[in-house]
PDB file of N, CA and C in Angstrom:
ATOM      1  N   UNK A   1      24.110  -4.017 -47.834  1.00  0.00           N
ATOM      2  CA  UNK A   1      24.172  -5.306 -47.161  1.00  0.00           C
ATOM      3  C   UNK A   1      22.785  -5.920 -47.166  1.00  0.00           C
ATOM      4  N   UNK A   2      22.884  -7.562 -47.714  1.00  0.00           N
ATOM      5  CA  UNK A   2      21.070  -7.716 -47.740  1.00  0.00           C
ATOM      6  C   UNK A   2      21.138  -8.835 -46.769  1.00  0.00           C
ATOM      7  N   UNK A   3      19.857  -8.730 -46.256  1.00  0.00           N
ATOM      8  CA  UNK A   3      19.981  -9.414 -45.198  1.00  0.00           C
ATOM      9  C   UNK A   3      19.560 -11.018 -45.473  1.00  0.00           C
ATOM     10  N   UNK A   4      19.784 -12.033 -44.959  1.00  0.00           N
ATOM     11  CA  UNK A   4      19.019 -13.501 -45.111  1.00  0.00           C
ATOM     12  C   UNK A   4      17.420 -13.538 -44.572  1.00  0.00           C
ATOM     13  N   UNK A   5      17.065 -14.312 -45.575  1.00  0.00           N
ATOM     14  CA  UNK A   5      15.273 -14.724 -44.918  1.00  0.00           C
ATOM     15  C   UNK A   5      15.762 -15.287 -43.582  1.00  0.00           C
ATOM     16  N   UNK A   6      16.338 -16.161 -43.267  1.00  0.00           N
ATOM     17  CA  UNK A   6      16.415 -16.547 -42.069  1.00  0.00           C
ATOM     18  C   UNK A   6      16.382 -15.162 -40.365  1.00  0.00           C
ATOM     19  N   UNK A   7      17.819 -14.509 -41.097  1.00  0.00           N
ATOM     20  CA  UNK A   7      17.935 -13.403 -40.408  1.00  0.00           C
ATOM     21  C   UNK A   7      16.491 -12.327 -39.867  1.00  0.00           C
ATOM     22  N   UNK A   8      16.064 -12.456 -41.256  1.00  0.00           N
ATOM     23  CA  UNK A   8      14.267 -11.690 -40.980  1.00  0.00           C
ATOM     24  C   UNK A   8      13.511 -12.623 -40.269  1.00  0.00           C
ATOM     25  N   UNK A   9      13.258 -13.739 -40.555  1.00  0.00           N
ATOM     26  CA  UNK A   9      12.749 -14.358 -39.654  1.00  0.00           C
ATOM     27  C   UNK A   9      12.872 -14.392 -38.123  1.00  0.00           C
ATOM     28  N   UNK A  10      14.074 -14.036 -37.813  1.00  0.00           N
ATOM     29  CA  UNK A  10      14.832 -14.168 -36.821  1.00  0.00           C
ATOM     30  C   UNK A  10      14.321 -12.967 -35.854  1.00  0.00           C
ATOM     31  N   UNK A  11      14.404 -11.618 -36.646  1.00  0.00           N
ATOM     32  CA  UNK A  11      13.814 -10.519 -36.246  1.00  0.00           C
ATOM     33  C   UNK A  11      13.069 -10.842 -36.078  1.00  0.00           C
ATOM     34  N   UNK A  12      11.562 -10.717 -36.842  1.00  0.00           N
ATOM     35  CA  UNK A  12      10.686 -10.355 -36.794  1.00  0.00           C
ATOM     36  C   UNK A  12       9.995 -11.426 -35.127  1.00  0.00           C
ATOM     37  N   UNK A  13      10.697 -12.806 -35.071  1.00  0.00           N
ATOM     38  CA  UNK A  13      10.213 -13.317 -33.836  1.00  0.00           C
ATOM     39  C   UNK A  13      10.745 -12.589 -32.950  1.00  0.00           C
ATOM     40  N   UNK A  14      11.973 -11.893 -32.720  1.00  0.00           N
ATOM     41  CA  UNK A  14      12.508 -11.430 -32.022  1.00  0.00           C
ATOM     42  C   UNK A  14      11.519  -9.704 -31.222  1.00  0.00           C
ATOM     43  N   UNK A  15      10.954  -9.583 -32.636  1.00  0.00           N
ATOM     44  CA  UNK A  15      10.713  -7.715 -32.258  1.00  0.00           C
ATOM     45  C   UNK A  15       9.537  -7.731 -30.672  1.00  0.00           C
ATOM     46  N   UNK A  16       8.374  -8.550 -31.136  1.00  0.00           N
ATOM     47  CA  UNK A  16       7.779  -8.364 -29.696  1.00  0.00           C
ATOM     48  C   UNK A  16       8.011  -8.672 -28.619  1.00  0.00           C
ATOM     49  N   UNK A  17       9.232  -9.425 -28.675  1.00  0.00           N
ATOM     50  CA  UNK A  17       9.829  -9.752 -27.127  1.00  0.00           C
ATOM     51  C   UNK A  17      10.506  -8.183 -26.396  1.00  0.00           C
ATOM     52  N   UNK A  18      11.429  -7.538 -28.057  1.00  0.00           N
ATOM     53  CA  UNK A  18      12.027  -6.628 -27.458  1.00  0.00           C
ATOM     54  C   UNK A  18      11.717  -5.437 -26.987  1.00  0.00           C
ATOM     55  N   UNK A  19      10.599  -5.440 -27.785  1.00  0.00           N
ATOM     56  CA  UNK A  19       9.163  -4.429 -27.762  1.00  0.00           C
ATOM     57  C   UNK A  19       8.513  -4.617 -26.092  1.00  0.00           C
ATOM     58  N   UNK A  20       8.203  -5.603 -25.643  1.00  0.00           N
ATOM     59  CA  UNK A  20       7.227  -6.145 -24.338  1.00  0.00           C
ATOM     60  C   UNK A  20       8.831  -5.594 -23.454  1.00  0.00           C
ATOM     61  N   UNK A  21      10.009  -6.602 -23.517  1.00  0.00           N
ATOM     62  CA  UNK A  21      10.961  -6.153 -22.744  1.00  0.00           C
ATOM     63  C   UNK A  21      11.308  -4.689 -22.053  1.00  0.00           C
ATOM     64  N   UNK A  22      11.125  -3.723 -23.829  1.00  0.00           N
ATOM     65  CA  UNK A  22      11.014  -2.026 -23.458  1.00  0.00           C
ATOM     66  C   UNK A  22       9.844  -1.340 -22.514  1.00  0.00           C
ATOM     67  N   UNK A  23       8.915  -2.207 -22.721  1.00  0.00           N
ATOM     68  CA  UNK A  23       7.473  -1.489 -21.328  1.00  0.00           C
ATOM     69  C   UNK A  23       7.894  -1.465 -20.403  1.00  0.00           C
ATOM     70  N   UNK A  24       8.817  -2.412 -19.972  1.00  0.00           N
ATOM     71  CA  UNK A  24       8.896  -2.829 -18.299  1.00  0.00           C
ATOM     72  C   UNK A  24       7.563  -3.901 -17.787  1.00  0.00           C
ATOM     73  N   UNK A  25       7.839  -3.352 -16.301  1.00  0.00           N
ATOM     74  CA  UNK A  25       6.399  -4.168 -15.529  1.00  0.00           C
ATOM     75  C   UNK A  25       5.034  -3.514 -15.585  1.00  0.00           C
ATOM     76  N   UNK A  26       4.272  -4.591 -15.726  1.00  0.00           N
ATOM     77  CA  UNK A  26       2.904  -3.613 -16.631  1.00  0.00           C
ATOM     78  C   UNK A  26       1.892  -3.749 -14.691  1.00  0.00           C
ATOM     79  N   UNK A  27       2.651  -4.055 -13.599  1.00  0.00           N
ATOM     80  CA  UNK A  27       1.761  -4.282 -12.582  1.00  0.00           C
ATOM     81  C   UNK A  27       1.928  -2.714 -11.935  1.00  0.00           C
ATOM     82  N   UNK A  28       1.233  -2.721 -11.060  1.00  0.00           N
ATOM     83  CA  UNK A  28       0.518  -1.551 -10.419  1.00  0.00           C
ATOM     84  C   UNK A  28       2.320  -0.547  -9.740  1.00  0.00           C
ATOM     85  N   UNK A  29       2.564   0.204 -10.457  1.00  0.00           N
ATOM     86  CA  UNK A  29       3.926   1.108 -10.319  1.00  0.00           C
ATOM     87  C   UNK A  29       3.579   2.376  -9.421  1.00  0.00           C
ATOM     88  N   UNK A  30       3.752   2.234  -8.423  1.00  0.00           N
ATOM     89  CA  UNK A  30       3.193   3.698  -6.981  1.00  0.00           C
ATOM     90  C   UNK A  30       4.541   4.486  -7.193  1.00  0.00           C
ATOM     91  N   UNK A  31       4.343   5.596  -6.896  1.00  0.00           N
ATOM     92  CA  UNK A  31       5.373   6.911  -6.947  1.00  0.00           C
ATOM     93  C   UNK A  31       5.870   6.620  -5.842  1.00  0.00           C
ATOM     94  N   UNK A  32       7.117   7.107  -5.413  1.00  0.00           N
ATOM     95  CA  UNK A  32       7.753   7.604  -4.100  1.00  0.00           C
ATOM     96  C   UNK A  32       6.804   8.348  -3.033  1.00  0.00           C
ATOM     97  N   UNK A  33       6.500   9.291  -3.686  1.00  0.00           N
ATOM     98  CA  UNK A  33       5.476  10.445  -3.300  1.00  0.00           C
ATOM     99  C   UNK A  33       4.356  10.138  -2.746  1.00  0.00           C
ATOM    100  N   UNK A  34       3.656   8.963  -3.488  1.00  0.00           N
ATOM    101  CA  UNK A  34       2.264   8.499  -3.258  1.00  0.00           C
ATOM    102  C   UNK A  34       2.638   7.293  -2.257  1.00  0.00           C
ATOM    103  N   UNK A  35       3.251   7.024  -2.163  1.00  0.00           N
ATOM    104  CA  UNK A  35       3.891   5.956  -1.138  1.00  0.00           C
ATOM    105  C   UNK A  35       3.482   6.723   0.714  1.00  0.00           C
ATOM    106  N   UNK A  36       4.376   7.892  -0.120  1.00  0.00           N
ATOM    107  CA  UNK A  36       4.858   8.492   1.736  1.00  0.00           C
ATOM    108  C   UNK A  36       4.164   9.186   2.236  1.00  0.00           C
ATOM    109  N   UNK A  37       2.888   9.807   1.034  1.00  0.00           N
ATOM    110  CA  UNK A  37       2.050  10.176   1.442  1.00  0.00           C
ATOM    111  C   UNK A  37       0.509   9.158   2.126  1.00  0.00           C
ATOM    112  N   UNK A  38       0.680   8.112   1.661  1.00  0.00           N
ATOM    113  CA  UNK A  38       0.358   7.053   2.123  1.00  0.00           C
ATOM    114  C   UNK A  38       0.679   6.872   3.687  1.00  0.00           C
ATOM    115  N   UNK A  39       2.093   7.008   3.589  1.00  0.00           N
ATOM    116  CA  UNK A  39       2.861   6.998   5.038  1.00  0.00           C
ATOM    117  C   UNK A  39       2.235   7.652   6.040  1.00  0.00           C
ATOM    118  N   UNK A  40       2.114   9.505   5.531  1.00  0.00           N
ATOM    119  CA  UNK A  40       1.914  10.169   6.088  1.00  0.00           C
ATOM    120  C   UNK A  40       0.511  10.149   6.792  1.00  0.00           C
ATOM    121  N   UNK A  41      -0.253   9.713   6.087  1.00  0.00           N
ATOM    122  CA  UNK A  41      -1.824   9.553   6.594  1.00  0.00           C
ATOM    123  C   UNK A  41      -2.032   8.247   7.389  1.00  0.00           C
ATOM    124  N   UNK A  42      -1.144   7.401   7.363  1.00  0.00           N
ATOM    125  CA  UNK A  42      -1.372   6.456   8.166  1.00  0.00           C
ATOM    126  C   UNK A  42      -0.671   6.898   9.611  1.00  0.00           C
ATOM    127  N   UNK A  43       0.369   7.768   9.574  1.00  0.00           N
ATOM    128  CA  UNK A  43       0.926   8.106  11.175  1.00  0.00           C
ATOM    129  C   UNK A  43      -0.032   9.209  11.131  1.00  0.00           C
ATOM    130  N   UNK A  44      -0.866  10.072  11.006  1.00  0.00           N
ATOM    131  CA  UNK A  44      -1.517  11.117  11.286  1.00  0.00           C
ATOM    132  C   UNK A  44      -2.630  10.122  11.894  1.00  0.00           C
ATOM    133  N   UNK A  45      -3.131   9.789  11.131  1.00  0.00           N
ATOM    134  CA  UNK A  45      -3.999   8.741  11.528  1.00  0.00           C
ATOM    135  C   UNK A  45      -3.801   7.889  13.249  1.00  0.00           C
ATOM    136  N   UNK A  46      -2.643   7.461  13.118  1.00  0.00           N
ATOM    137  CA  UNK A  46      -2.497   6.879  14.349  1.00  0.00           C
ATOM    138  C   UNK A  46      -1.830   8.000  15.600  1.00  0.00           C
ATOM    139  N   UNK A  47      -1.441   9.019  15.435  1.00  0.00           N
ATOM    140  CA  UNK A  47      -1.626   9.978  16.248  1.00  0.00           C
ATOM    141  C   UNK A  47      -2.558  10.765  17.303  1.00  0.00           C
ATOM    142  N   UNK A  48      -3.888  10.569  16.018  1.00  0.00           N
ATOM    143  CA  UNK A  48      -4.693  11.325  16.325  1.00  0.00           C
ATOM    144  C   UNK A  48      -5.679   9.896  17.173  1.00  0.00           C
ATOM    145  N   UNK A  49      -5.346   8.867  16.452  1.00  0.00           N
ATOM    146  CA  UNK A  49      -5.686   7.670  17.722  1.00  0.00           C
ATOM    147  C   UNK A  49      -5.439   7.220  18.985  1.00  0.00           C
ATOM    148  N   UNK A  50      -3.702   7.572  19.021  1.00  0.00           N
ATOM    149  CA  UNK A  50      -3.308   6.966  20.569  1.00  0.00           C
ATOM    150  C   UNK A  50      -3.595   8.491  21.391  1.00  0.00           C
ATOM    151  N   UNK A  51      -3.847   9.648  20.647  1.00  0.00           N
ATOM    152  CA  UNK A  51      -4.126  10.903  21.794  1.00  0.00           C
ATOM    153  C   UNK A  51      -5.090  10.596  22.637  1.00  0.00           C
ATOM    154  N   UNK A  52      -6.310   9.685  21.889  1.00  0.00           N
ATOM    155  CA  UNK A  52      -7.542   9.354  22.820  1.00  0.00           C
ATOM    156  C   UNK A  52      -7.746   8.923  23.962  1.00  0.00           C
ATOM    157  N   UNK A  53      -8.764   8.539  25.049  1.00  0.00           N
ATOM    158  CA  UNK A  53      -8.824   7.564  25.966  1.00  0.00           C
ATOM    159  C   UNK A  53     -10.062   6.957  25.894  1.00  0.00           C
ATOM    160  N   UNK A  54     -10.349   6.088  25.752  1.00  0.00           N
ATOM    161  CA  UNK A  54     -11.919   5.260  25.505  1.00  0.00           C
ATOM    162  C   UNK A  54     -12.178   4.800  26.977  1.00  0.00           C
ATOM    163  N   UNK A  55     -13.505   4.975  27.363  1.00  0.00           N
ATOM    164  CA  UNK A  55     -14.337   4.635  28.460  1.00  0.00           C
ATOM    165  C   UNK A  55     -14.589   2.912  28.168  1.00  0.00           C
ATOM    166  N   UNK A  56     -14.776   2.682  26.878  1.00  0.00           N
ATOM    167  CA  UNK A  56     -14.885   1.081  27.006  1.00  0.00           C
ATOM    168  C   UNK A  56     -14.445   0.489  25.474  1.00  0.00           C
ATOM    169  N   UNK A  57     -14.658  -0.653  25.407  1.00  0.00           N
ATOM    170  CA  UNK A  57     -14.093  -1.832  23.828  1.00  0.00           C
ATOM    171  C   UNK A  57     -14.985  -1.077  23.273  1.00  0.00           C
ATOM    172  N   UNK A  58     -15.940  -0.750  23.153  1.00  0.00           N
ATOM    173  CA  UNK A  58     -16.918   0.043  22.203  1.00  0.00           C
ATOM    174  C   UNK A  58     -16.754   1.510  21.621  1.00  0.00           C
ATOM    175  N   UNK A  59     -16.340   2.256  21.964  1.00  0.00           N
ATOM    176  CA  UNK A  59     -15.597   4.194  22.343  1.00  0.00           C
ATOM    177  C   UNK A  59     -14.003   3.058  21.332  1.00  0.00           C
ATOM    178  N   UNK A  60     -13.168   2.330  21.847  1.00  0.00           N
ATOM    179  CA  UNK A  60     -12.300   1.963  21.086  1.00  0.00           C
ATOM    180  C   UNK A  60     -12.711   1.324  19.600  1.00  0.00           C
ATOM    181  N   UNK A  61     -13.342   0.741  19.154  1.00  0.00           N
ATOM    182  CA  UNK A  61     -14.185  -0.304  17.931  1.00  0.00           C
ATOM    183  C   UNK A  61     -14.999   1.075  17.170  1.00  0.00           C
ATOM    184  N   UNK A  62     -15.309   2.004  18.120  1.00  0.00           N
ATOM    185  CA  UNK A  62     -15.686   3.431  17.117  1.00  0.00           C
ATOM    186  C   UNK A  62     -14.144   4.040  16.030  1.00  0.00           C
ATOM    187  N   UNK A  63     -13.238   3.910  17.763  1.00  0.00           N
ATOM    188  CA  UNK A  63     -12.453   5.130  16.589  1.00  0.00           C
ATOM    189  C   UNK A  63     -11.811   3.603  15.501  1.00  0.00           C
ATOM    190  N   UNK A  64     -11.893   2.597  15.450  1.00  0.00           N
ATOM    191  CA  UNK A  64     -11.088   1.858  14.785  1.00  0.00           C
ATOM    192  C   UNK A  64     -11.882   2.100  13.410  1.00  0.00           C
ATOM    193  N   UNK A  65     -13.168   1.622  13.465  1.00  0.00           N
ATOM    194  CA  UNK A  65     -13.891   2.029  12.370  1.00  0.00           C
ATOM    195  C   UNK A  65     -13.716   3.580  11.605  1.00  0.00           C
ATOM    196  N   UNK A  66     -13.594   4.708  12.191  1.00  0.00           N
ATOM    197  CA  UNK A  66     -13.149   6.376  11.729  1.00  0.00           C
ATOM    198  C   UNK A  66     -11.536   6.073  11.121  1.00  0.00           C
ATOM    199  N   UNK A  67     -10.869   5.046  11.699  1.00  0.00           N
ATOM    200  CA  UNK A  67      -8.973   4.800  10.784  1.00  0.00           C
ATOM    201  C   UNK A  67      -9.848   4.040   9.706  1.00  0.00           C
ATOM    202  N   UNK A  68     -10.541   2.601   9.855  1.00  0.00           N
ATOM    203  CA  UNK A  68     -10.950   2.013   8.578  1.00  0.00           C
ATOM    204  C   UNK A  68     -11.622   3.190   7.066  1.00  0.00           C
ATOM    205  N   UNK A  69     -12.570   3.562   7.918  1.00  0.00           N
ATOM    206  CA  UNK A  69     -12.911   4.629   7.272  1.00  0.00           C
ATOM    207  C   UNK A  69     -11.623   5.386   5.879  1.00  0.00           C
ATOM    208  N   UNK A  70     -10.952   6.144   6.430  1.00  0.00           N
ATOM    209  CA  UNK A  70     -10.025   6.533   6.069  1.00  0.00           C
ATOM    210  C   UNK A  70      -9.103   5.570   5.418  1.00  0.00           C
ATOM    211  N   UNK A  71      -8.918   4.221   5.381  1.00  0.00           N
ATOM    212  CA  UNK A  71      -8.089   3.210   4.505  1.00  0.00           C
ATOM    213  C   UNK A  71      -9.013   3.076   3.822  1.00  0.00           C
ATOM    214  N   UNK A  72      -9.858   3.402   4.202  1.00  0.00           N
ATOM    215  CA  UNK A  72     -11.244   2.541   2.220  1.00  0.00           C
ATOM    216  C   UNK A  72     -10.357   3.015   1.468  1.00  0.00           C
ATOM    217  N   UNK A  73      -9.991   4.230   1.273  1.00  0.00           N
ATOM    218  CA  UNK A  73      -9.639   5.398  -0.156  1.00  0.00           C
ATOM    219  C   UNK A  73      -8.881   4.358  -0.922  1.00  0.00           C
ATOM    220  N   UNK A  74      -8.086   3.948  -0.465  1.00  0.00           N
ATOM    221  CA  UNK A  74      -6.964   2.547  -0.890  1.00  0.00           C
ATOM    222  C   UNK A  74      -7.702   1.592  -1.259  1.00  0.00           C
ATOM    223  N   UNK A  75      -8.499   0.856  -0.662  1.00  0.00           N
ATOM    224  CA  UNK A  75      -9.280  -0.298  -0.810  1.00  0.00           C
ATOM    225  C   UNK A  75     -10.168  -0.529  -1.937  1.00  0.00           C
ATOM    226  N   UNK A  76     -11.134   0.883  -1.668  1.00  0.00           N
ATOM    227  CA  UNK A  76     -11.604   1.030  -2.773  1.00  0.00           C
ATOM    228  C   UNK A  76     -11.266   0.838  -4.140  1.00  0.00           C
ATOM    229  N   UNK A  77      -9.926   1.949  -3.979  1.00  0.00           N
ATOM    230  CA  UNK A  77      -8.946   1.992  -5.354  1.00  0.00           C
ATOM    231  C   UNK A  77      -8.603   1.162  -5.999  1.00  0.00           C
ATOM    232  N   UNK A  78      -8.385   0.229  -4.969  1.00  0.00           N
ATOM    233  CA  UNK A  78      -7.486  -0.868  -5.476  1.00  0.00           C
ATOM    234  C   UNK A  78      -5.876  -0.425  -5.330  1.00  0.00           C
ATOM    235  N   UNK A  79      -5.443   0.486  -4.767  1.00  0.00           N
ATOM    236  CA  UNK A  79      -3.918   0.910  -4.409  1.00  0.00           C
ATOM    237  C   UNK A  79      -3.602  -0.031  -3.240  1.00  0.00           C
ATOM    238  N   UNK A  80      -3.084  -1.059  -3.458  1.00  0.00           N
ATOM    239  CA  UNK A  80      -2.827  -1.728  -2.443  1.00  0.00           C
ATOM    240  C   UNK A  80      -1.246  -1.581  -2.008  1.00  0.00           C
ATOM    241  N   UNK A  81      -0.532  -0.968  -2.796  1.00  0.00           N
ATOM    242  CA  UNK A  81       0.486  -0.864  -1.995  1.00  0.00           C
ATOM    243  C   UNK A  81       0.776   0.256  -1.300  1.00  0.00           C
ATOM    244  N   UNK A  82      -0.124   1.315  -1.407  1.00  0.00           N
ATOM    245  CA  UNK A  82      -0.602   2.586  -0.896  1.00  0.00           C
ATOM    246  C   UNK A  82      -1.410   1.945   0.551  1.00  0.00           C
ATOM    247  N   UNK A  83      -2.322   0.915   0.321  1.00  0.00           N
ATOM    248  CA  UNK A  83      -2.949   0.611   1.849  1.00  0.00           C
ATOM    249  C   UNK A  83      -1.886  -0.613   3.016  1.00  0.00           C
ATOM    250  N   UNK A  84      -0.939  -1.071   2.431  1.00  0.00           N
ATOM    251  CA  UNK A  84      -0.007  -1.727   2.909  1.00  0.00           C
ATOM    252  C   UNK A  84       1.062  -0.715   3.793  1.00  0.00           C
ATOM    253  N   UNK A  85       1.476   0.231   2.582  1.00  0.00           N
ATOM    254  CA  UNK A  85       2.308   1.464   3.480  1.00  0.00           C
ATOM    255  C   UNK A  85       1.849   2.227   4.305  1.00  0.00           C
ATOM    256  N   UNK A  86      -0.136   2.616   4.368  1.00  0.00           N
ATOM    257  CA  UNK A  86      -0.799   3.200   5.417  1.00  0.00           C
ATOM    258  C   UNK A  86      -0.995   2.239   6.982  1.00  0.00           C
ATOM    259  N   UNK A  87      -1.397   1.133   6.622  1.00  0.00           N
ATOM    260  CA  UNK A  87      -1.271   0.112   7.469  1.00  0.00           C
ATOM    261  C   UNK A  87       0.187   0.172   8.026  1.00  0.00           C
ATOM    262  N   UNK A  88       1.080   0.024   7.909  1.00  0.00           N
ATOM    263  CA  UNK A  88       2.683  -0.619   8.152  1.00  0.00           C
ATOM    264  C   UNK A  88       2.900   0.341   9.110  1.00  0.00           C
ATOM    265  N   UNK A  89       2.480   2.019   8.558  1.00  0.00           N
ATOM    266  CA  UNK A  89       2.787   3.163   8.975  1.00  0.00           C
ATOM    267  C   UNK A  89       1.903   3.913  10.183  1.00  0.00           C
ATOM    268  N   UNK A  90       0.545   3.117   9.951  1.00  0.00           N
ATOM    269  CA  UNK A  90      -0.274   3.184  11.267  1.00  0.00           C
ATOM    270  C   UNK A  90       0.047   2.577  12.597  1.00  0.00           C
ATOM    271  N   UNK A  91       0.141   1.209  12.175  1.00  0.00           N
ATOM    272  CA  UNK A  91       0.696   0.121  13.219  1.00  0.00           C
ATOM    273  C   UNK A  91       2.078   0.291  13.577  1.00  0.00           C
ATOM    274  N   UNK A  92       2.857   0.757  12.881  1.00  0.00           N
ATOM    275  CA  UNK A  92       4.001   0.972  13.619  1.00  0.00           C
ATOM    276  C   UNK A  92       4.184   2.239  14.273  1.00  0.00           C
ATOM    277  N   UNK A  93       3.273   3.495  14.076  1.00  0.00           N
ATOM    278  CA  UNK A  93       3.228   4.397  15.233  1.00  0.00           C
ATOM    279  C   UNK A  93       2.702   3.616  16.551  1.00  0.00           C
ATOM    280  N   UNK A  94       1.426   3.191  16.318  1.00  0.00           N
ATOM    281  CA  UNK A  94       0.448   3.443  17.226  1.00  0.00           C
ATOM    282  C   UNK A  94       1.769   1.736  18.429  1.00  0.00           C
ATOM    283  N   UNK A  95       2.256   1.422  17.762  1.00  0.00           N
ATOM    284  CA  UNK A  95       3.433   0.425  18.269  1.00  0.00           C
ATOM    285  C   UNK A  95       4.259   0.713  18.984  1.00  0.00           C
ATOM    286  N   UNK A  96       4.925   2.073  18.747  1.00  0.00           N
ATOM    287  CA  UNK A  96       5.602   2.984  19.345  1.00  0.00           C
ATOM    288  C   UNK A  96       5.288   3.593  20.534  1.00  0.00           C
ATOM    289  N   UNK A  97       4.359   4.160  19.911  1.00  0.00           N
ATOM    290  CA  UNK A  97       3.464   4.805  21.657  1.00  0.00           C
ATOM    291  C   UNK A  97       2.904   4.160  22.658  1.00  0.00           C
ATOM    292  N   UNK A  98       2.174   2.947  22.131  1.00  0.00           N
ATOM    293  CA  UNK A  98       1.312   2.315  23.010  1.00  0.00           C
ATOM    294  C   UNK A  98       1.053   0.992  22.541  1.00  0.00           C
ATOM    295  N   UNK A  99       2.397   0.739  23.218  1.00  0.00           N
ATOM    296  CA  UNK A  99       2.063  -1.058  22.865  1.00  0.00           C
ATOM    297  C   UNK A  99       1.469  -2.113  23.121  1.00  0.00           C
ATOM    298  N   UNK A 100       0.581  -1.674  24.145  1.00  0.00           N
ATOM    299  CA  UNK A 100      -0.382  -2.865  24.707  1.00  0.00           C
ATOM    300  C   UNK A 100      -1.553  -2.465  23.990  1.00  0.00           C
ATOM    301  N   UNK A 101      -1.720  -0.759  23.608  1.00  0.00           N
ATOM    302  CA  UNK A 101      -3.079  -1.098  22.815  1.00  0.00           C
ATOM    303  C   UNK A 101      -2.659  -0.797  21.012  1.00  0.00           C
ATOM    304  N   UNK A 102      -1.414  -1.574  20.344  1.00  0.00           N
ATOM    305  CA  UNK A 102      -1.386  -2.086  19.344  1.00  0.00           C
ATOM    306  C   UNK A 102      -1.680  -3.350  19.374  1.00  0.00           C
ATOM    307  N   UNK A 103      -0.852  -4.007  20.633  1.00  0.00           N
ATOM    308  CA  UNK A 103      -1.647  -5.426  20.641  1.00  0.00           C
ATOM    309  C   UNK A 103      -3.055  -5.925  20.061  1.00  0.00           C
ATOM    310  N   UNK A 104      -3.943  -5.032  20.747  1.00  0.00           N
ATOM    311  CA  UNK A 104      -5.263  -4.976  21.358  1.00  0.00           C
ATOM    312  C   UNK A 104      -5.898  -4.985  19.979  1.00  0.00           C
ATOM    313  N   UNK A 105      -5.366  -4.151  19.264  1.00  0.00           N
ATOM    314  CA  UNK A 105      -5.532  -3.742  17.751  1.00  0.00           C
ATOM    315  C   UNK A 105      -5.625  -4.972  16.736  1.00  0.00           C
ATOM    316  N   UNK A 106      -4.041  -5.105  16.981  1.00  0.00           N
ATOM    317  CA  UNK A 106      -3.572  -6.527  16.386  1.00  0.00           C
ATOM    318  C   UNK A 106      -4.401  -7.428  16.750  1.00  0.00           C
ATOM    319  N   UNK A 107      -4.869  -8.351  17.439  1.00  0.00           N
ATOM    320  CA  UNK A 107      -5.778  -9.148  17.995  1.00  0.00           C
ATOM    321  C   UNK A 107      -7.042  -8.658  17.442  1.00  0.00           C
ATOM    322  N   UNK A 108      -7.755  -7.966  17.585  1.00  0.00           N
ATOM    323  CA  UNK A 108      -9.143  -7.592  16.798  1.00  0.00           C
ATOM    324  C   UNK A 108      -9.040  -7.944  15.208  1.00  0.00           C
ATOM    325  N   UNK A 109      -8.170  -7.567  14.703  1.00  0.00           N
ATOM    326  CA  UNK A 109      -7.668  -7.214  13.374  1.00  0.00           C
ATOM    327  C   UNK A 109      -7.869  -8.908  12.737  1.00  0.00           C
ATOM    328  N   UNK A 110      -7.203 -10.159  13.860  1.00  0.00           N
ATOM    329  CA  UNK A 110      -7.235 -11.544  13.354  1.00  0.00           C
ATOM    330  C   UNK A 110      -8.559 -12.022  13.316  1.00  0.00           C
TER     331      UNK A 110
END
């Protein structure tokens, strides 16, 4: 069977679409795993925050800086959907336990 010039033509515009189509999405693809472990360090994180009691806004603005600390790793990286799920997963513990000082959080944070 021979094929038409047209037909080749046809291909050959066709191949790098179908080619690009087969990659998928070429943007930043996080594991399940790396997600929840993400998760996980952001509720450890906020655990080991609401256990505290601060003497003043300052003793509090320390430990906030020791959680920042610990989100650089993301920041740095550039894993931002790794520091979105640590965030989500911080704030919604520390939300849980102690909601006037997530507020408190929230408000600094703007």
């Amino acid at each position: 069977m021979k094929m038409s010039l047209r037909t080749k033509h046809i291909l050959l515009l066709a191949m790098p679409l179908l080619l690009l189509s087969c990659g998928g999405k070429e943007t930043s693809h996080v594991s399940g795993e790396a997600l929840e472990a993400a998760r996980m360090a952001g509720r450890n994180a906020a655990k080991t925050f609401v256990s505290r009691e601060w003497k003043d806004s300052l003793e509090l603005h320390g430990q906030l800086l020791e959680v920042a600390a610990e989100r650089s790793k993301y920041t740095m990286e550039k894993r931002s959907e790794e520091l979105a799920a640590f965030d989500s997963a911080f704030i919604s513990t520390v939300r849980a336990t102690r909601p006037g000082l997530a507020e408190r959080i929230e408000r600094q944070r703007r």
